[in-house]
Protein backbone atom coordinates (compact mmCIF):
# COMPACT_ATOMS: atom_id res chain seq x y z
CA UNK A 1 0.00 0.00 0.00
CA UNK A 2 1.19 3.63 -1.12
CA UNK A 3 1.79 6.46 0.96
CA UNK A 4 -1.03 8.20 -0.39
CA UNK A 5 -3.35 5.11 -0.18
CA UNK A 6 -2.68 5.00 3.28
CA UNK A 7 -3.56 8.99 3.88
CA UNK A 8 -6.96 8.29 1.67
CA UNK A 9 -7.62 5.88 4.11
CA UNK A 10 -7.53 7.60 7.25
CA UNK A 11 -9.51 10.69 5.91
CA UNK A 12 -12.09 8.35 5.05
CA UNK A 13 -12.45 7.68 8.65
CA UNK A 14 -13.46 9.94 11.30
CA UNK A 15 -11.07 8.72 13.90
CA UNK A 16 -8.03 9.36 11.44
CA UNK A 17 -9.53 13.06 10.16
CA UNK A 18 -9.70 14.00 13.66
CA UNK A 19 -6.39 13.15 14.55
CA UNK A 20 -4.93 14.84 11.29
CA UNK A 21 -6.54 17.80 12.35
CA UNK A 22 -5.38 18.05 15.77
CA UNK A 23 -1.77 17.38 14.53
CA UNK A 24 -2.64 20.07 11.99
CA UNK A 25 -3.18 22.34 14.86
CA UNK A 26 -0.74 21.25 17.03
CA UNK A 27 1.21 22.22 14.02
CA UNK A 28 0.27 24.98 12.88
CA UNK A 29 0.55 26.53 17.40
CA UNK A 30 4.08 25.42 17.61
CA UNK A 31 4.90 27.28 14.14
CA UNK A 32 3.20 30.38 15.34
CA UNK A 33 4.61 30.50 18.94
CA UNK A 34 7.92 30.23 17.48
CA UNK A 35 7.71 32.41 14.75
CA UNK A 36 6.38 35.31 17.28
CA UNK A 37 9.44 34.38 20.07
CA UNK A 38 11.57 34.98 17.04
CA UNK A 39 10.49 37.85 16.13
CA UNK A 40 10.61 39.07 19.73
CA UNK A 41 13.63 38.28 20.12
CA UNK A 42 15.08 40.55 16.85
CA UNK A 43 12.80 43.05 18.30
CA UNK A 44 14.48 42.93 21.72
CA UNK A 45 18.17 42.65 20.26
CA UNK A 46 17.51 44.89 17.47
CA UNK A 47 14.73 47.46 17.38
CA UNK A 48 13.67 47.88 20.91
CA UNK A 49 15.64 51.24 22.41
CA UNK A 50 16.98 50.79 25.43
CA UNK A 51 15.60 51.91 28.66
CA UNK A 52 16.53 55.07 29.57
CA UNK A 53 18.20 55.11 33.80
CA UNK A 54 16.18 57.77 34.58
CA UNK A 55 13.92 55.33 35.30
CA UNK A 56 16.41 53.84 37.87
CA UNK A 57 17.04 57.55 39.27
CA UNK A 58 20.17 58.50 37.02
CA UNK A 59 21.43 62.01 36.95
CA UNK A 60 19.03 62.63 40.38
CA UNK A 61 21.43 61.74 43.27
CA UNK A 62 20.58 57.90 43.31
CA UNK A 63 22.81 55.02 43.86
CA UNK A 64 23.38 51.80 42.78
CA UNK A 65 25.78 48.96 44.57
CA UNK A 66 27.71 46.74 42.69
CA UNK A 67 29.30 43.46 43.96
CA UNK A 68 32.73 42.06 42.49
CA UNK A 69 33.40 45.73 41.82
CA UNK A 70 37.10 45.29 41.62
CA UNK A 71 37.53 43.71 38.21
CA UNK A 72 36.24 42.84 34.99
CA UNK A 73 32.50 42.71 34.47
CA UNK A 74 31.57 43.99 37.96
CA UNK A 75 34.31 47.07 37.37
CA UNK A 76 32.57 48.00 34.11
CA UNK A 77 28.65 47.72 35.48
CA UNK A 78 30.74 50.63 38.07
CA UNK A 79 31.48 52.66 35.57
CA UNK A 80 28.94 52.25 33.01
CA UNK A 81 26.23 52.98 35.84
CA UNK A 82 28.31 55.95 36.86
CA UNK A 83 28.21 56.90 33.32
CA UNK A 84 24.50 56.85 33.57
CA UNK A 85 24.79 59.15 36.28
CA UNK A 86 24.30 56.99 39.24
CA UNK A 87 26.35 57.11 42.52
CA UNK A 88 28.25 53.94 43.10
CA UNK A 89 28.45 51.93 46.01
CA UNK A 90 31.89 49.59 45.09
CA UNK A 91 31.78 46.33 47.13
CA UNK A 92 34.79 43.69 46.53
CA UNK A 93 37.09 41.95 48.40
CA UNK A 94 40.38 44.28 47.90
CA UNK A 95 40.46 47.66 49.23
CA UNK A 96 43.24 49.31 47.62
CA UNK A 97 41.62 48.11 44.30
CA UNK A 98 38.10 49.90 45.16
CA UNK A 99 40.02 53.08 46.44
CA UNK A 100 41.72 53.29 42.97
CA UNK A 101 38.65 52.80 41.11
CA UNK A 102 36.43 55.05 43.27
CA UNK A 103 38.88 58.19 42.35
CA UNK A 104 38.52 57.23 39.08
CA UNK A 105 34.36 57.34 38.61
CA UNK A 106 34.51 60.18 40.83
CA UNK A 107 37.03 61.63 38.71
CA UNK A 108 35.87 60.87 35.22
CA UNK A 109 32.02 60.38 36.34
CA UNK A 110 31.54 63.76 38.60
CA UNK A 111 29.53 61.27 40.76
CA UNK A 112 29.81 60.16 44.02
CA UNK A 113 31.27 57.06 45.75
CA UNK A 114 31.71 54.49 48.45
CA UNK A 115 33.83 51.53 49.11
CA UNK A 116 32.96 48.61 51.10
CA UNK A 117 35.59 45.94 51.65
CA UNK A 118 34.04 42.56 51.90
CA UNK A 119 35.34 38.90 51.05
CA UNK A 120 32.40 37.28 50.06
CA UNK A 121 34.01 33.51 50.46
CA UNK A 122 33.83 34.21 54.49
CA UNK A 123 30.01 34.78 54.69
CA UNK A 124 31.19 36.83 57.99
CA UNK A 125 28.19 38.65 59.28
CA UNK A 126 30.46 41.65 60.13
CA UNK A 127 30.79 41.76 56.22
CA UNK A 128 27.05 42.53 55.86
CA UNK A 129 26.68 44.97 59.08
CA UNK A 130 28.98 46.67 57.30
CA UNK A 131 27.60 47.30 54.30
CA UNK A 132 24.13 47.86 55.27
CA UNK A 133 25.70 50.80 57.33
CA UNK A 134 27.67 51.82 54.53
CA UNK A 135 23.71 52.51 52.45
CA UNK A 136 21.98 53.06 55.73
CA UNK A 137 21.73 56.82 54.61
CA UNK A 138 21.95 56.50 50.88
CA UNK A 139 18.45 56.37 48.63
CA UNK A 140 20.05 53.14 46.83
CA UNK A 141 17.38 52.01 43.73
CA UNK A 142 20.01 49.36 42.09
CA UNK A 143 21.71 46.34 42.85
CA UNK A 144 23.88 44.48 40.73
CA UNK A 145 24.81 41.16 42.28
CA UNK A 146 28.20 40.03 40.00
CA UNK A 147 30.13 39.02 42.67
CA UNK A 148 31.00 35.00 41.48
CA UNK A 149 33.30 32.24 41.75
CA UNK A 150 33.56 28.90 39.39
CA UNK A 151 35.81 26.04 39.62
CA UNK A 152 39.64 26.60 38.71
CA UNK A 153 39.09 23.91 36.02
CA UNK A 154 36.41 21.52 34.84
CA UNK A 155 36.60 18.56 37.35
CA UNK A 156 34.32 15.66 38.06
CA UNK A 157 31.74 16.23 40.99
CA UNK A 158 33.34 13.35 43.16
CA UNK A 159 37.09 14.88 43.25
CA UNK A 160 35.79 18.39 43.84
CA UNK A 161 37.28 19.81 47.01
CA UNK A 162 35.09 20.85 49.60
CA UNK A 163 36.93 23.75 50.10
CA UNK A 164 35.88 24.83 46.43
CA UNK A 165 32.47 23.17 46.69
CA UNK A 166 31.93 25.54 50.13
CA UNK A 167 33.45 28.62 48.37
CA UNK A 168 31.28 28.38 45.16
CA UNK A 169 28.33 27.78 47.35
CA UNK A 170 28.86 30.56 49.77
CA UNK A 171 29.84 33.18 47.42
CA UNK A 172 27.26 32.64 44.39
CA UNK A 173 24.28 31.80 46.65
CA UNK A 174 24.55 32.22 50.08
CA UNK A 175 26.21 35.67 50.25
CA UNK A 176 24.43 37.29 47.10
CA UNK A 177 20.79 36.03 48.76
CA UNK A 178 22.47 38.05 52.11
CA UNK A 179 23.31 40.53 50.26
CA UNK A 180 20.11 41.07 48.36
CA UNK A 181 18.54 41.06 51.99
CA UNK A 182 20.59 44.39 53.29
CA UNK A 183 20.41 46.46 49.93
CA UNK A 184 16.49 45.25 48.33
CA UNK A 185 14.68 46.57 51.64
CA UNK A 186 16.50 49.70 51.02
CA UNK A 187 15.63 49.40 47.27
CA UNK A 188 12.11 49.53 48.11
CA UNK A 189 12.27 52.16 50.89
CA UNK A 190 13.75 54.34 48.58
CA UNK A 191 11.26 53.85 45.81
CA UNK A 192 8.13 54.01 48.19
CA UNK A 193 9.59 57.11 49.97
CA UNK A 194 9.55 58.76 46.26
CA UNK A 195 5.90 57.44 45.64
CA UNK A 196 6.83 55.28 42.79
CA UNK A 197 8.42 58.42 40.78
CA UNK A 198 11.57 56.06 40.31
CA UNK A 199 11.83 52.17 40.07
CA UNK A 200 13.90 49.72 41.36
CA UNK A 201 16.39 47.36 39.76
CA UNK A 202 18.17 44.21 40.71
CA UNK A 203 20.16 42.28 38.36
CA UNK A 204 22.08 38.83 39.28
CA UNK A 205 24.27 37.46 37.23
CA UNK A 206 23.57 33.60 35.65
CA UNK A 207 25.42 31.81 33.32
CA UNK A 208 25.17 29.05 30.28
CA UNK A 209 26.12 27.29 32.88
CA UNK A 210 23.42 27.22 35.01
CA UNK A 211 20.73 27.44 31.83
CA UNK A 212 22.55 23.86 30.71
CA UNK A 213 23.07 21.26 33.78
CA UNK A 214 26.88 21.36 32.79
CA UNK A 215 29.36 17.99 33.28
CA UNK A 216 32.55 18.82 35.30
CA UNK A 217 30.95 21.85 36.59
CA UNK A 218 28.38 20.36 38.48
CA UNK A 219 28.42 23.02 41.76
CA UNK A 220 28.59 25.94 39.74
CA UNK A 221 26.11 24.84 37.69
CA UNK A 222 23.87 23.89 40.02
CA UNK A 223 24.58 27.36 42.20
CA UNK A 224 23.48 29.62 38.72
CA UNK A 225 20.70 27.18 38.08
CA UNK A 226 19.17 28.52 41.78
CA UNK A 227 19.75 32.10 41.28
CA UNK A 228 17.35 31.67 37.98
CA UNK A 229 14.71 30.19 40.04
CA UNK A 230 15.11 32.51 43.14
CA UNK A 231 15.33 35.30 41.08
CA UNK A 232 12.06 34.74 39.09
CA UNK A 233 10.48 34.21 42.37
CA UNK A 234 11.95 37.36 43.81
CA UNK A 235 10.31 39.19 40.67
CA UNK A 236 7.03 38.17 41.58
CA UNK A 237 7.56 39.57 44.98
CA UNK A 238 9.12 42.83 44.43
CA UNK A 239 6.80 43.88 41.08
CA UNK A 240 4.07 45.49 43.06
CA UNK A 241 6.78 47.26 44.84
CA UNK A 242 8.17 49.24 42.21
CA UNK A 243 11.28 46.87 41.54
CA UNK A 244 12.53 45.11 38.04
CA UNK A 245 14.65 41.85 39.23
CA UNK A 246 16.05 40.15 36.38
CA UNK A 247 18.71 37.45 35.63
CA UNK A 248 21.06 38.22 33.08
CA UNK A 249 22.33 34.70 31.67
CA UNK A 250 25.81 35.09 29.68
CA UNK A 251 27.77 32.81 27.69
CA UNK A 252 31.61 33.22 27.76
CA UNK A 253 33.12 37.01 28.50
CA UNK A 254 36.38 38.00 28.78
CA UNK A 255 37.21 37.85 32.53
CA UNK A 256 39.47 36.39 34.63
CA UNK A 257 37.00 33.79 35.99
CA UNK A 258 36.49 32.55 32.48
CA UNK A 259 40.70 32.73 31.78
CA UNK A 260 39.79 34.04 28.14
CA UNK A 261 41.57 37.10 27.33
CA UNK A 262 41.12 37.37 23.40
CA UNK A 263 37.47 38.40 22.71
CA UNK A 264 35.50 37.05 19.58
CA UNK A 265 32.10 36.92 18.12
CA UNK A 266 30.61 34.33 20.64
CA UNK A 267 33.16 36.13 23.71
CA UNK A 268 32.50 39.50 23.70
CA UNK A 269 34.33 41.76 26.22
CA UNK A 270 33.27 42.83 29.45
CA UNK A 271 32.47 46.61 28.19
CA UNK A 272 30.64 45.17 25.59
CA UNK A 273 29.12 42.81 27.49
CA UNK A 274 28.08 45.17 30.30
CA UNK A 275 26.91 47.66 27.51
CA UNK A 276 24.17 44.76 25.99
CA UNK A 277 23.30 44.05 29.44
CA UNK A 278 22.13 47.53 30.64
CA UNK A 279 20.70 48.39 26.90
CA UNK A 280 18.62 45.28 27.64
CA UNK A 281 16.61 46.25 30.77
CA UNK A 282 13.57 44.91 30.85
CA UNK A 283 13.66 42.98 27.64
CA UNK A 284 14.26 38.96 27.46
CA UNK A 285 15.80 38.80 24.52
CA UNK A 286 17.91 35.37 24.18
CA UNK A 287 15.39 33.95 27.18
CA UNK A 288 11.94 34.56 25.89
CA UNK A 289 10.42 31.07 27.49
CA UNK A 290 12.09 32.87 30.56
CA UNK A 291 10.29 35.35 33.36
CA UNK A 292 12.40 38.01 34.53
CA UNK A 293 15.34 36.49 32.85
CA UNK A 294 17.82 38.43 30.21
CA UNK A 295 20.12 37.00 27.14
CA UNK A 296 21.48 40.12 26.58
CA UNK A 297 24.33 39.57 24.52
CA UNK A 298 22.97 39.11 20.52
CA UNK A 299 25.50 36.03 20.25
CA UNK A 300 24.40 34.71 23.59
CA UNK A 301 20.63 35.27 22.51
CA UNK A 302 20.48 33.72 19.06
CA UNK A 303 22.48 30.04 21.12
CA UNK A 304 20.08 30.39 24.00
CA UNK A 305 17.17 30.63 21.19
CA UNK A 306 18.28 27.80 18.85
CA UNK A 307 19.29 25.18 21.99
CA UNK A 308 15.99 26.06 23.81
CA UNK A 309 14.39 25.53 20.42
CA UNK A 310 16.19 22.65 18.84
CA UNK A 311 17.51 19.87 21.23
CA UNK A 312 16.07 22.01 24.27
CA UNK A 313 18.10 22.69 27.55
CA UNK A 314 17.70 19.90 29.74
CA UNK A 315 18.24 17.58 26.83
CA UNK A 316 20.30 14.36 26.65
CA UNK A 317 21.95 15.21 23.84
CA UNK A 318 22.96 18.87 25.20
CA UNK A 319 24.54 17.16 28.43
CA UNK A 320 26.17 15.14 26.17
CA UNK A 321 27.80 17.46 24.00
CA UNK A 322 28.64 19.62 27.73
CA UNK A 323 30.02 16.58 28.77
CA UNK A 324 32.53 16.03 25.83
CA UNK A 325 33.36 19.71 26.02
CA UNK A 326 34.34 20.35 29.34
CA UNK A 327 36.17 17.02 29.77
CA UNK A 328 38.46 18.00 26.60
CA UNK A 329 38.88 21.22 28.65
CA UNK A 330 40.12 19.40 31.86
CA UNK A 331 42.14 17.04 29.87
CA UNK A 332 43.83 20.20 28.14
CA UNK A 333 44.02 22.29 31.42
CA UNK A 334 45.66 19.13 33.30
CA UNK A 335 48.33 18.86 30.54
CA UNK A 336 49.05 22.72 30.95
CA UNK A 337 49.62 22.27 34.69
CA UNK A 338 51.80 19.69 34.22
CA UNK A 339 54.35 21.21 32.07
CA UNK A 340 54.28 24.03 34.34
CA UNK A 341 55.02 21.88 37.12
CA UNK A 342 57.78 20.49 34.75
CA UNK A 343 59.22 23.96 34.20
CA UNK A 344 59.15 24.70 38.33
């Protein structure tokens, strides 16, 4: 029996026409869902200006506090902010770092600034004391929560330390949720003392990482994968207050986490990077099956997009392909630290 023989017989029956029509509209939804996400997401990327910081209280004597403020992508959300016109609360680990780049906002910015010296890896509570009296008296309406640790290399989940295991932990959860819990109530102070007339905005920083359950780097995987859904949930919360909360997820960036120093196409730069991320306030584009969640980067967006579209996220076949990756990684970063231990 032909092909066609066979489709002549099931629309002679009413079973079989009902079932091609169903599949027909099955069809014909899943086409037009994903045709509109794709055009959302050019519009995002592409057409969509960017929100202006006004919004956020720019150029009106408002601050914003920014975690891992000593380097890379946390050092350029300082000074792009303070290039908006926001005063900038620097919070990282090394102090001479912050008091070097604090002269130089204040310099180059004509804003004002404040330094708090705290090692996120300790989760000491006089860390936190201190910086909620370092904004006790300051009408704060952003937070950017960059402040992040990985693993040194891809490693299996049963030979990572627990030293690393506690550090990732305490840093990219525990002390960003503390954190969140000095600055947000100030957040919406600030906004409700001002009767709405300015928003709030917190943005935490996710990764591929945690979008993908990623092989070899199980704990920080896992550790992004709950900031996306404690963030989401913290969006629902804060909305009626007068406060954006969004996850930015990013893909490689220059950085010293990531050890890439050459940018490309796919690794943009932090300035770069930084510059997508604040241009895309308020817009999903790479994440639009995502609430309260960001893809800012147009490289970043159009792989988020296709995986989430194609083999989908949680796949077997994207673990796989993780899997293979970071393990050729390892292998490759294992044979570097060997001929360096040669060399010693």
């Amino acid at each position: 029996m032909s092909l066609s023989d066979v489709i002549e017989s099931i629309t002679q029956c009413k079973t079989g026409q009902a079932l091609l029509y169903t599949a027909l509209l099955v069809g014909v939804y899943k086409l037009t869902v994903f045709s509109l996400s794709f055009v959302s997401l050019l519009g995002d990327l592409f057409v969509v200006p960017g929100v202006n910081f006004k919004k956020y209280g720019a150029k009106s004597g408002y601050w914003a506090v920014v975690t891992g403020a000593s380097d890379g992508i946390g050092k350029e959300y300082a000074f792009q902010l303070a290039a908006k016109g926001l005063n900038i609360v620097l919070v990282s680990r090394t102090q001479s770092k912050l008091e070097l780049i604090a002269e130089e906002i204040t310099a180059k910015y004509k804003v004002e600034t404040t330094i708090v010296s705290f090692d996120a890896s300790t989760d000491a509570p006089e860390n936190y004391e201190l910086l909620s009296k370092a904004i006790s008296d300051l009408p704060v309406t952003v937070l950017i929560n960059n402040v992040g640790q990985s693993h040194s290399i891809p490693v299996p989940f049963l030979e990572t330390t627990t030293k690393e295991l506690q550090d990732i932990i305490t840093i990219n959860n525990t002390a960003t949720l503390k954190i969140t819990q000095v600055v947000a109530p100030k957040i919406v102070s600030t906004v409700k003392s001002q009767n709405k007339k300015v928003r709030g905005l917190i943005m935490t920083m996710g990764s591929f990482g945690g979008l993908l359950p990623t092989p070899y780097l199980a704990v920080y995987s896992g550790s992004k994968a709950f900031l996306q859904s404690w963030s989401a949930a913290l969006a629902g919360e804060l909305k009626s207050d007068g406060v954006d909360v969004e996850l930015i997820i990013s893909y490689l960036v220059t950085s010293a986490m990531s050890k890439i120093r050459k940018p490309s196409a796919f690794i943009p730069n932090a300035k770069n990077f930084v510059k997508s991320v604040l241009a895309g306030a308020g817009k999903r584009n790479g994440a639009q099956e995502r609430y309260a969640t960001s893809t800012p980067y147009w490289a970043h967006a159009f792989m988020h997009f296709g995986i989430e579209n194609t083999v989908g996220v949680y796949s077997r076949i994207a673990n796989k392909m993780n899997f293979d990756m970071h393990k050729s990684i390892r292998v490759r970063a294992l044979k570097k630290q060997a001929r360096l231990a040669k060399q010693d």
